[in-house]
C-alpha atoms as a PDB file:
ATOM      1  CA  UNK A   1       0.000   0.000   0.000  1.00  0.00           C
ATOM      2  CA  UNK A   2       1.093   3.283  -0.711  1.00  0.00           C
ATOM      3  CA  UNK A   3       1.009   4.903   3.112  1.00  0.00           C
ATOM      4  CA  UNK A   4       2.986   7.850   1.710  1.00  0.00           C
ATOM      5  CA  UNK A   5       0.338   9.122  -0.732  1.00  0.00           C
ATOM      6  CA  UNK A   6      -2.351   7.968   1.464  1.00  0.00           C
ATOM      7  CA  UNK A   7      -0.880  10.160   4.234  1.00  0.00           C
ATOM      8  CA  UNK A   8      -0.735  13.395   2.221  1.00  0.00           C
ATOM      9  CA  UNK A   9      -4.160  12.873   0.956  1.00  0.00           C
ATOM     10  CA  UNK A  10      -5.113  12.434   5.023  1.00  0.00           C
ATOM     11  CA  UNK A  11      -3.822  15.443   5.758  1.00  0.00           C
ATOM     12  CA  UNK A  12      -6.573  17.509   3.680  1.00  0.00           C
ATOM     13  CA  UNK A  13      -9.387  14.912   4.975  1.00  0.00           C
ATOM     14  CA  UNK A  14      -8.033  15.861   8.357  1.00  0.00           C
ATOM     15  CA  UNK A  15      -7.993  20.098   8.214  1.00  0.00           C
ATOM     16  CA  UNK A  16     -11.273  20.525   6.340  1.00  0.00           C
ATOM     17  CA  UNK A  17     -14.103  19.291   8.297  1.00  0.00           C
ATOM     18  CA  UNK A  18     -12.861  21.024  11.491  1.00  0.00           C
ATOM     19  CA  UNK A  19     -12.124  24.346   9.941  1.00  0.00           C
ATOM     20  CA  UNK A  20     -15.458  25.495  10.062  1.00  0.00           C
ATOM     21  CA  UNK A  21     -16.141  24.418  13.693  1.00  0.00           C
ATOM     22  CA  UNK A  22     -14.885  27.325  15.346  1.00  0.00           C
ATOM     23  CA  UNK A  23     -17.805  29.511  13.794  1.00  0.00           C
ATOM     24  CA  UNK A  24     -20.227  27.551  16.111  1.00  0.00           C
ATOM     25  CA  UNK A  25     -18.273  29.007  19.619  1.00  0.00           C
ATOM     26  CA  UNK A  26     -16.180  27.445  21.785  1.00  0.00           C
ATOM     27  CA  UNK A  27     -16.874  25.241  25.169  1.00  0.00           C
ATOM     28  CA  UNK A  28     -14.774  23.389  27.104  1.00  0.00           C
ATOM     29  CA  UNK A  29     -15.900  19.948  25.629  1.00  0.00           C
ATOM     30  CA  UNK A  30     -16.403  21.330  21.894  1.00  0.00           C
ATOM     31  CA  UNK A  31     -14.708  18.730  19.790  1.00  0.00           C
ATOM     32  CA  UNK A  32     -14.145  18.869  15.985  1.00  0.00           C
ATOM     33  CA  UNK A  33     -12.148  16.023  13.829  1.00  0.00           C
ATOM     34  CA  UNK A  34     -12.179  12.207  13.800  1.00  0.00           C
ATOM     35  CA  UNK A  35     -12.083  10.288  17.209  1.00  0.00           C
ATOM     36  CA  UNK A  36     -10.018   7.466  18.449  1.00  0.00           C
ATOM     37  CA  UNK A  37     -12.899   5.248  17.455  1.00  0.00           C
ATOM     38  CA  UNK A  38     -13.022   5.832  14.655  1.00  0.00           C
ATOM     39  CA  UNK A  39      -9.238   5.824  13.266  1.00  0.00           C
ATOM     40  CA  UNK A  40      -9.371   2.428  13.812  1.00  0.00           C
ATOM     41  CA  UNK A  41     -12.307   1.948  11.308  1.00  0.00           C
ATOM     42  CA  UNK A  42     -10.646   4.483   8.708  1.00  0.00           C
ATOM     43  CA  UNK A  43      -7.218   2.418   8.812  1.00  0.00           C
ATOM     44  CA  UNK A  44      -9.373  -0.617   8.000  1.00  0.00           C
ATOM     45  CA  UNK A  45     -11.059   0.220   5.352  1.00  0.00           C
ATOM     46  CA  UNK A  46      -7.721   1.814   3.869  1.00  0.00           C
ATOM     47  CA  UNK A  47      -5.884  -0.822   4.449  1.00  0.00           C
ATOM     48  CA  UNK A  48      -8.246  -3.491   3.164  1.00  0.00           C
ATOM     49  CA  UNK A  49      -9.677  -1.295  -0.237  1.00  0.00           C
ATOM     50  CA  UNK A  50      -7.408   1.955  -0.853  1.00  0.00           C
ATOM     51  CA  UNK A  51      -7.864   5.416  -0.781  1.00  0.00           C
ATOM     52  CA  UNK A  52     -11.113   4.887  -3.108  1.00  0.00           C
ATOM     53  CA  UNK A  53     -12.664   2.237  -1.071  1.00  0.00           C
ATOM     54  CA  UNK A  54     -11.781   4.979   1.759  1.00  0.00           C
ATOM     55  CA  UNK A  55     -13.709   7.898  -0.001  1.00  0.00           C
ATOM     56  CA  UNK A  56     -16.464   5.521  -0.972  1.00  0.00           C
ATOM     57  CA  UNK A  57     -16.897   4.666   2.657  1.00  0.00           C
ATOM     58  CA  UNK A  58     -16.854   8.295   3.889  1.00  0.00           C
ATOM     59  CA  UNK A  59     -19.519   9.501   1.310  1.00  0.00           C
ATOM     60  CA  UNK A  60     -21.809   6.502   2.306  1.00  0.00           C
ATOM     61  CA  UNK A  61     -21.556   6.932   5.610  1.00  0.00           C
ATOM     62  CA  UNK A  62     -21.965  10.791   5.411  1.00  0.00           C
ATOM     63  CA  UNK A  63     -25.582   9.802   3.655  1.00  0.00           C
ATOM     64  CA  UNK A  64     -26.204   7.534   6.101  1.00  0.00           C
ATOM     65  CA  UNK A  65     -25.665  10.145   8.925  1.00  0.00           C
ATOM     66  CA  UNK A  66     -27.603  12.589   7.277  1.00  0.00           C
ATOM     67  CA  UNK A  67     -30.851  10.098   6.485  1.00  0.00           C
ATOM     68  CA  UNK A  68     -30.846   9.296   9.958  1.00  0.00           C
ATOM     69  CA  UNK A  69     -31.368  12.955  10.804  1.00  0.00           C
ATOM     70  CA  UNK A  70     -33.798  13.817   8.238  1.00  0.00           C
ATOM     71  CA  UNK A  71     -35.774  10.828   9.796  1.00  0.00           C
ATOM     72  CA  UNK A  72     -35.162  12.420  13.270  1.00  0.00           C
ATOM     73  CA  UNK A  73     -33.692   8.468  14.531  1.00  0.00           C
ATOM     74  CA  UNK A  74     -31.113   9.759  17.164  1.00  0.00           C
ATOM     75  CA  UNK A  75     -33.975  10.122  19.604  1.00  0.00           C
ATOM     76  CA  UNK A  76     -34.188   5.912  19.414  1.00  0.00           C
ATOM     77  CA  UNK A  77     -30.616   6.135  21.097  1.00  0.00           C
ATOM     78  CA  UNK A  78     -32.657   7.219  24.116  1.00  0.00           C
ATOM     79  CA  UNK A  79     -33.738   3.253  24.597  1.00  0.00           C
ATOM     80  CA  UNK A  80     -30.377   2.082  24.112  1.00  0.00           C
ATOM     81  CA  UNK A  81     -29.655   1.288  27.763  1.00  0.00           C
ATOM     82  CA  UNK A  82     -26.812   3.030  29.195  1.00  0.00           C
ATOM     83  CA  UNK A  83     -24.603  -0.162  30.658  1.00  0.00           C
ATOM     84  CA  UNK A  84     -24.553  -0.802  26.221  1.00  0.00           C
ATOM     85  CA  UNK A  85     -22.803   2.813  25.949  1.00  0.00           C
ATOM     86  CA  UNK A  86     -20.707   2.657  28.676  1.00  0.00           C
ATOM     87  CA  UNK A  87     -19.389  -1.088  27.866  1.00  0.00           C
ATOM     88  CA  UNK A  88     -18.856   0.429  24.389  1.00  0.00           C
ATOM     89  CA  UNK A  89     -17.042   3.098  25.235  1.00  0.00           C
ATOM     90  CA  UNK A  90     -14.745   1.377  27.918  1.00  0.00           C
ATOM     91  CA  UNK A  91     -13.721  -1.161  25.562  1.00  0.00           C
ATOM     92  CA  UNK A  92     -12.995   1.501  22.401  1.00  0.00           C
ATOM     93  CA  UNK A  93     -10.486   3.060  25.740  1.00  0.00           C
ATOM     94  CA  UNK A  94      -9.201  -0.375  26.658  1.00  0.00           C
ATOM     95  CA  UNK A  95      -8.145  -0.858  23.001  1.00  0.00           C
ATOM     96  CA  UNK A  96      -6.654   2.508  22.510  1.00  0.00           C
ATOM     97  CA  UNK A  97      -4.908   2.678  25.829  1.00  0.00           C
ATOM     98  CA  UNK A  98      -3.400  -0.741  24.644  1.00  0.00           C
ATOM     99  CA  UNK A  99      -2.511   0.234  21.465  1.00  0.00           C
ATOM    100  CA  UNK A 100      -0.227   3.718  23.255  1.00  0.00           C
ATOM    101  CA  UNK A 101       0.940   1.364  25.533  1.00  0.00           C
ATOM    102  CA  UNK A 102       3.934  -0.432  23.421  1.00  0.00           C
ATOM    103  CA  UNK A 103       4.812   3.791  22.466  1.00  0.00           C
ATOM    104  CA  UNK A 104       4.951   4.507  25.870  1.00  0.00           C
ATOM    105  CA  UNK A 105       7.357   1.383  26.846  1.00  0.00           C
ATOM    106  CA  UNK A 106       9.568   2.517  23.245  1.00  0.00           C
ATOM    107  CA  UNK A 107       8.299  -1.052  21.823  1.00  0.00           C
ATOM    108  CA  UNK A 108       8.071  -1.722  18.313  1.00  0.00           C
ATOM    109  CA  UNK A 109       5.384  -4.424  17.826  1.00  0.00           C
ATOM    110  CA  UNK A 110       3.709  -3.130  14.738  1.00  0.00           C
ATOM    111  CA  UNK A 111       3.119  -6.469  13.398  1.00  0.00           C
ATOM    112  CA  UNK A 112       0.791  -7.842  16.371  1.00  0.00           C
ATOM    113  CA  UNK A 113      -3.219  -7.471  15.406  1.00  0.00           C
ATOM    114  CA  UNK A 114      -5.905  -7.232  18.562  1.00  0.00           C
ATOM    115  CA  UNK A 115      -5.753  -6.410  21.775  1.00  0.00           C
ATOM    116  CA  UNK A 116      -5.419  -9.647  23.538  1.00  0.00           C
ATOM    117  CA  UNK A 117      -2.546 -10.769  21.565  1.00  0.00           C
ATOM    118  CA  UNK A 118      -0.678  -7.054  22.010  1.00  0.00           C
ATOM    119  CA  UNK A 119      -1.324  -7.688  25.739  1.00  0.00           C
ATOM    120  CA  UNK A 120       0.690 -11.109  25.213  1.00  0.00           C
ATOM    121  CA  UNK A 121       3.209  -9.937  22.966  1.00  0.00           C
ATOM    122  CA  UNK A 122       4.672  -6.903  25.100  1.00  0.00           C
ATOM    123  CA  UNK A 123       4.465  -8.949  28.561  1.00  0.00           C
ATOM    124  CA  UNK A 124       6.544 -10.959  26.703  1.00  0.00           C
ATOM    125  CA  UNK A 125       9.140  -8.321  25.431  1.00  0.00           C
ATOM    126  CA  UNK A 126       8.995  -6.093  28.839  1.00  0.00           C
ATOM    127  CA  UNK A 127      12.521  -6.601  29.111  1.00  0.00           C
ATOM    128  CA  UNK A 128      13.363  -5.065  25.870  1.00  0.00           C
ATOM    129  CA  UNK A 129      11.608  -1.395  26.941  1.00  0.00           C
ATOM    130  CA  UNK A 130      13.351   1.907  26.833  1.00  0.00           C
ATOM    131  CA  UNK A 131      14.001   3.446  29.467  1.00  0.00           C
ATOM    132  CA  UNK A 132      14.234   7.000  28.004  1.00  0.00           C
ATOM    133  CA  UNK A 133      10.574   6.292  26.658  1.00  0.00           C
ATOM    134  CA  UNK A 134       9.038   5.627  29.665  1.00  0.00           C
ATOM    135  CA  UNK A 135      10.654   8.617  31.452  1.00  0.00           C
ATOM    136  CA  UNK A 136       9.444  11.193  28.681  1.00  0.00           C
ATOM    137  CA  UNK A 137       6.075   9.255  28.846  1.00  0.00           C
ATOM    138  CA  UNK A 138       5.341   9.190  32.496  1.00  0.00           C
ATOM    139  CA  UNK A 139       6.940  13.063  32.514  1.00  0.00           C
ATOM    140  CA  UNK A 140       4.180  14.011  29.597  1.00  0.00           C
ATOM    141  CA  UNK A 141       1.022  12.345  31.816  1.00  0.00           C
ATOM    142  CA  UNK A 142       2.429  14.301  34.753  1.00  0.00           C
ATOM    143  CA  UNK A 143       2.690  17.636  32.671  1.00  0.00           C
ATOM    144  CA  UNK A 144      -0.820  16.611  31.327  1.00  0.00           C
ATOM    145  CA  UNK A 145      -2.733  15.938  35.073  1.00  0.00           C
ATOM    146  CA  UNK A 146      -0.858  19.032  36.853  1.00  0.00           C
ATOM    147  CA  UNK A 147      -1.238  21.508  34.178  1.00  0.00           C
ATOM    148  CA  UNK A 148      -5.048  22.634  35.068  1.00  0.00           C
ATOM    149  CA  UNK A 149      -3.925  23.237  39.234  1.00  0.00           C
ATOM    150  CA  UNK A 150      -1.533  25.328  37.590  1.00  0.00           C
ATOM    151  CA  UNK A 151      -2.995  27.416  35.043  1.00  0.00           C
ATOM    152  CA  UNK A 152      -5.955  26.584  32.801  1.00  0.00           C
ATOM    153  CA  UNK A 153      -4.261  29.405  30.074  1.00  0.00           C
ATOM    154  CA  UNK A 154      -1.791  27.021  28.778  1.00  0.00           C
ATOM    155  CA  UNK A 155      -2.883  23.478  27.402  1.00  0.00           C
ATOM    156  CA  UNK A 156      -1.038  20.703  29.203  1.00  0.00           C
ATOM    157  CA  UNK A 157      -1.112  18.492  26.266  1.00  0.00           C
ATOM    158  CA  UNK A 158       0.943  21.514  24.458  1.00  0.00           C
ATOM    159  CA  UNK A 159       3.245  21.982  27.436  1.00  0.00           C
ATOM    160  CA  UNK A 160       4.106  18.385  27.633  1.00  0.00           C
ATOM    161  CA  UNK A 161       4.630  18.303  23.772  1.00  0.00           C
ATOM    162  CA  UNK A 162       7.388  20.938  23.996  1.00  0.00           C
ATOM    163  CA  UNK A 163       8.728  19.912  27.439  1.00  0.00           C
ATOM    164  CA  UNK A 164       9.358  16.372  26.008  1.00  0.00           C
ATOM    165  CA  UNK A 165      10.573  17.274  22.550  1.00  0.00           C
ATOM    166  CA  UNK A 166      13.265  20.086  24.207  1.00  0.00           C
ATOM    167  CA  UNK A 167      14.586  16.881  26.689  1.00  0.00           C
ATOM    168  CA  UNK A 168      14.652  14.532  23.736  1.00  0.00           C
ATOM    169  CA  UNK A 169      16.290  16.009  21.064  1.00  0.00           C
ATOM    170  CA  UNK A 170      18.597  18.525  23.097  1.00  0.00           C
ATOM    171  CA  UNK A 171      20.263  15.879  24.765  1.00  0.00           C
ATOM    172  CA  UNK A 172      19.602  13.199  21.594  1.00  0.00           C
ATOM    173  CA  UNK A 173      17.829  10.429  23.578  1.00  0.00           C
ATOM    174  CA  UNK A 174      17.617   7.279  21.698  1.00  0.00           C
ATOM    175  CA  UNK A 175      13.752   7.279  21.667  1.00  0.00           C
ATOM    176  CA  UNK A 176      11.775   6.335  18.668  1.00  0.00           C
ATOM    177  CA  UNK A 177      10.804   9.118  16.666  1.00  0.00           C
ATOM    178  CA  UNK A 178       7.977   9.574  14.291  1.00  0.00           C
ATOM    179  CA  UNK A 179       9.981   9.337  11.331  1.00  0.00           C
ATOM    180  CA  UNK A 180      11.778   5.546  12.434  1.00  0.00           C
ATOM    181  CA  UNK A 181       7.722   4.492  12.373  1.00  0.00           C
ATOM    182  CA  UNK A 182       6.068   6.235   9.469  1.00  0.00           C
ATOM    183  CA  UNK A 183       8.519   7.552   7.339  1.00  0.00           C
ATOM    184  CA  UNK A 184       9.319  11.410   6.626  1.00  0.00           C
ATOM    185  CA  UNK A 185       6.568  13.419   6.499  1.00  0.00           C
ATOM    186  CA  UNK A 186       6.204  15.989   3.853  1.00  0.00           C
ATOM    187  CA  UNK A 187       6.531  19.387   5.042  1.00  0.00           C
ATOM    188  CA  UNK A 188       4.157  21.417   2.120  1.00  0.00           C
ATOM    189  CA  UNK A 189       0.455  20.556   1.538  1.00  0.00           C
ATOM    190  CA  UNK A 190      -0.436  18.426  -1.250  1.00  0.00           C
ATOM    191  CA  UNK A 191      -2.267  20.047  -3.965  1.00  0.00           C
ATOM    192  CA  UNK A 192      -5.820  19.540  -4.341  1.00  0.00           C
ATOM    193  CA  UNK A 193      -7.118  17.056  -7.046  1.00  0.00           C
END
């Protein structure tokens, strides 16, 4: 598969649909772009049928979403019981913490597919963690957490960005880097087609 291409083409899929989100005001849980869930799905399909079968899948399930509203359905969620929603949404957070879990440890076990087999494969390769890794990653959660009894004017997910990116490249800890997983990233937008 062509992840390079597919990745500049991501990047415009990524910027537009939020970029008019601002116009509707801010709040403190006003969220615009694709969620954790759903990345997941998105890699799927991409993976299984291309950038086309990608697009195809967006646009249907863009009509889909827009049906159901016409047809006023999202009141039926109310009779969804809530233990469904909840068990839903733990398990997408299981699966995601999982998946940060070998990043945080400075793992490399992109070959290993589902959760409980990840769970298997890093118990099994604990030894092999990096110790750099998990310093900048348990220094980034505690940025993260104290941030807000500190000031709620600077974003702790921001301040931990920088914080961690000074430490690791100023003193060139051996810490995988986000072009040793997905290549270099192109610096310009692609143009439009």
């Amino acid at each position: 598969m062509r992840w390079a291409s597919l990745r500049c083409r991501w990047r415009w899929a990524l910027a537009l649909p939020p970029a008019p989100h601002p116009a509707r005001g801010f709040g403190l849980r006003s969220l615009a772009g694709p969620t954790g869930a759903f990345v997941r799905v998105l890699a799927a399909i991409a993976a299984s049928r291309g950038y086309e079968g990608l697009v195809v899948a967006t646009f249907l399930a863009g009509l889909i979403l827009v049906a159901l509203g016409m047809l006023k359905l999202g009141r039926l969620l109310k009779y969804v019981p809530h233990p469904v929603i909840a068990g839903f949404t733990a398990g997408i957070a299981v699966i995601i913490f999982l998946g940060q879990f070998p990043d945080f440890l400075g793992l490399n076990v992109q070959s290993v597919r589902g959760a409980p087999e990840l769970f298997v494969h890093m118990l099994s390769r604990l030894s092999e963690f990096n110790g750099h890794a998990v310093f900048l990653g348990g220094l980034s959660l505690s940025i993260v957490m104290a941030t807000p009894f500190v000031t709620r004017k600077v974003p702790g997910s921001l301040l931990a960005i920088l914080v961690t990116s000074i430490l690791a490249y100023g003193w060139d800890w051996p810490v995988p880097r986000i072009e040793s997983r997905y290549g270099v990233i192109p610096s310009a937008w692609p143009e439009l087609q």
